[in-house]
Protein backbone atom coordinates (compact mmCIF):
# COMPACT_ATOMS: atom_id res chain seq x y z
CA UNK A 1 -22.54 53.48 21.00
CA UNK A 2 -25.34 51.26 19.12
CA UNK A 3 -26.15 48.85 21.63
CA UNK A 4 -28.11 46.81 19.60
CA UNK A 5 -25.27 45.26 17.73
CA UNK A 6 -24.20 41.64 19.58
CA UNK A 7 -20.73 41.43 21.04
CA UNK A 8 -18.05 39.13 19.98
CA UNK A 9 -16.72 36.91 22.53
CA UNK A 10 -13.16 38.76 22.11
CA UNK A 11 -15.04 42.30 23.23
CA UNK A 12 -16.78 40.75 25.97
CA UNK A 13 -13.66 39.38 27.43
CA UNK A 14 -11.87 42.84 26.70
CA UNK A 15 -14.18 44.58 28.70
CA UNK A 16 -14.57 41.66 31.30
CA UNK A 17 -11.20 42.26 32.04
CA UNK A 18 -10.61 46.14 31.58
CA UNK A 19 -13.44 45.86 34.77
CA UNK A 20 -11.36 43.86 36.56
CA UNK A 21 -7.49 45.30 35.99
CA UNK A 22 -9.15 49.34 35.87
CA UNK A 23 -8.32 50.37 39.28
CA UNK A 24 -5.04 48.21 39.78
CA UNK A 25 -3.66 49.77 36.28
CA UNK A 26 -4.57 53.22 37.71
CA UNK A 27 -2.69 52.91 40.45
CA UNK A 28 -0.18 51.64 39.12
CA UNK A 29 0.85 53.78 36.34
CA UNK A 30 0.15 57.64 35.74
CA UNK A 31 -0.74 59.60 32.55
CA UNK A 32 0.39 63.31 31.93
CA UNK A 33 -2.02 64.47 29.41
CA UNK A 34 -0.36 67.64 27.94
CA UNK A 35 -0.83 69.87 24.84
CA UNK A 36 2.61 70.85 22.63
CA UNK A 37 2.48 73.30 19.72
CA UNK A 38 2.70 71.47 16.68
CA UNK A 39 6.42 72.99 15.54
CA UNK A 40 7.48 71.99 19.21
CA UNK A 41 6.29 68.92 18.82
CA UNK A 42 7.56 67.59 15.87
CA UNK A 43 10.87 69.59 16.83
CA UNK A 44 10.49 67.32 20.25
CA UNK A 45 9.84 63.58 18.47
CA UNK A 46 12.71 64.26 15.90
CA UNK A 47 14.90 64.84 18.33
CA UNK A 48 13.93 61.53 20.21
CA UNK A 49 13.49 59.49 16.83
CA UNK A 50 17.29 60.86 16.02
CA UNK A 51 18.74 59.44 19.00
CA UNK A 52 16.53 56.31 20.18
CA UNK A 53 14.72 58.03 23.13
CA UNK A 54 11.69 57.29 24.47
CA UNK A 55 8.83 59.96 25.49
CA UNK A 56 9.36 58.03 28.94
CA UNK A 57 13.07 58.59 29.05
CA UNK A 58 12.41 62.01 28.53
CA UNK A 59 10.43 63.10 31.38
CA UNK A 60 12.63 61.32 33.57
CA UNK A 61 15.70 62.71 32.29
CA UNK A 62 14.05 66.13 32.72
CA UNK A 63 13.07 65.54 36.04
CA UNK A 64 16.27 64.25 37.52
CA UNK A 65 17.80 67.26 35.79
CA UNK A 66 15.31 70.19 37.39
CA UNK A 67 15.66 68.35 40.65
CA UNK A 68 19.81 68.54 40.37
CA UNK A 69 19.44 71.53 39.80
CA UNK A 70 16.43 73.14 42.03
CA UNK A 71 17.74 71.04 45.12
CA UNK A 72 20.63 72.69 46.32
CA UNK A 73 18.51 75.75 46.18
CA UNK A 74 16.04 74.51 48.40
CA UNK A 75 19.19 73.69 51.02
CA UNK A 76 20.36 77.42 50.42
CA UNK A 77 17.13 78.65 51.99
CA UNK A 78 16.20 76.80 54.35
CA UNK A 79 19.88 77.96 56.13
């Protein structure tokens, strides 16, 4: 970064308040930072471009369905 180039007022603020909101935001919300193959993922955002889904909806569609189905199996053993 070339810090002798002057700030704008709009960067300053940015930053002013990325300082401030950082930590809250982080606990707030969580990332997963994954790699796809390419041919999966286009395979992947077609399929959620065809039918109005959101990367969001996915995982949580995905989890409740893994944890229907991995539950009862976890009541099995533990009889």
């Amino acid at each position: 970064m070339d810090n002798n180039k002057e700030l704008t007022s709009a960067q300053i603020a940015r930053r002013k308040y990325e300082e401030k909101n950082r930590e809250e935001r982080k606990q707030a919300n969580g990332q997963f930072s994954t790699r796809v193959p390419r041919k999966r993922f286009d395979e992947i955002n077609e399929f959620l471009e065809k039918y109005n889904i959101s990367k969001v909806d996915l995982i949580y569609a995905g989890f409740y369905a893994l944890k229907r189905e991995l539950e009862p199996r976890k009541e099995i053993t533990k009889t």
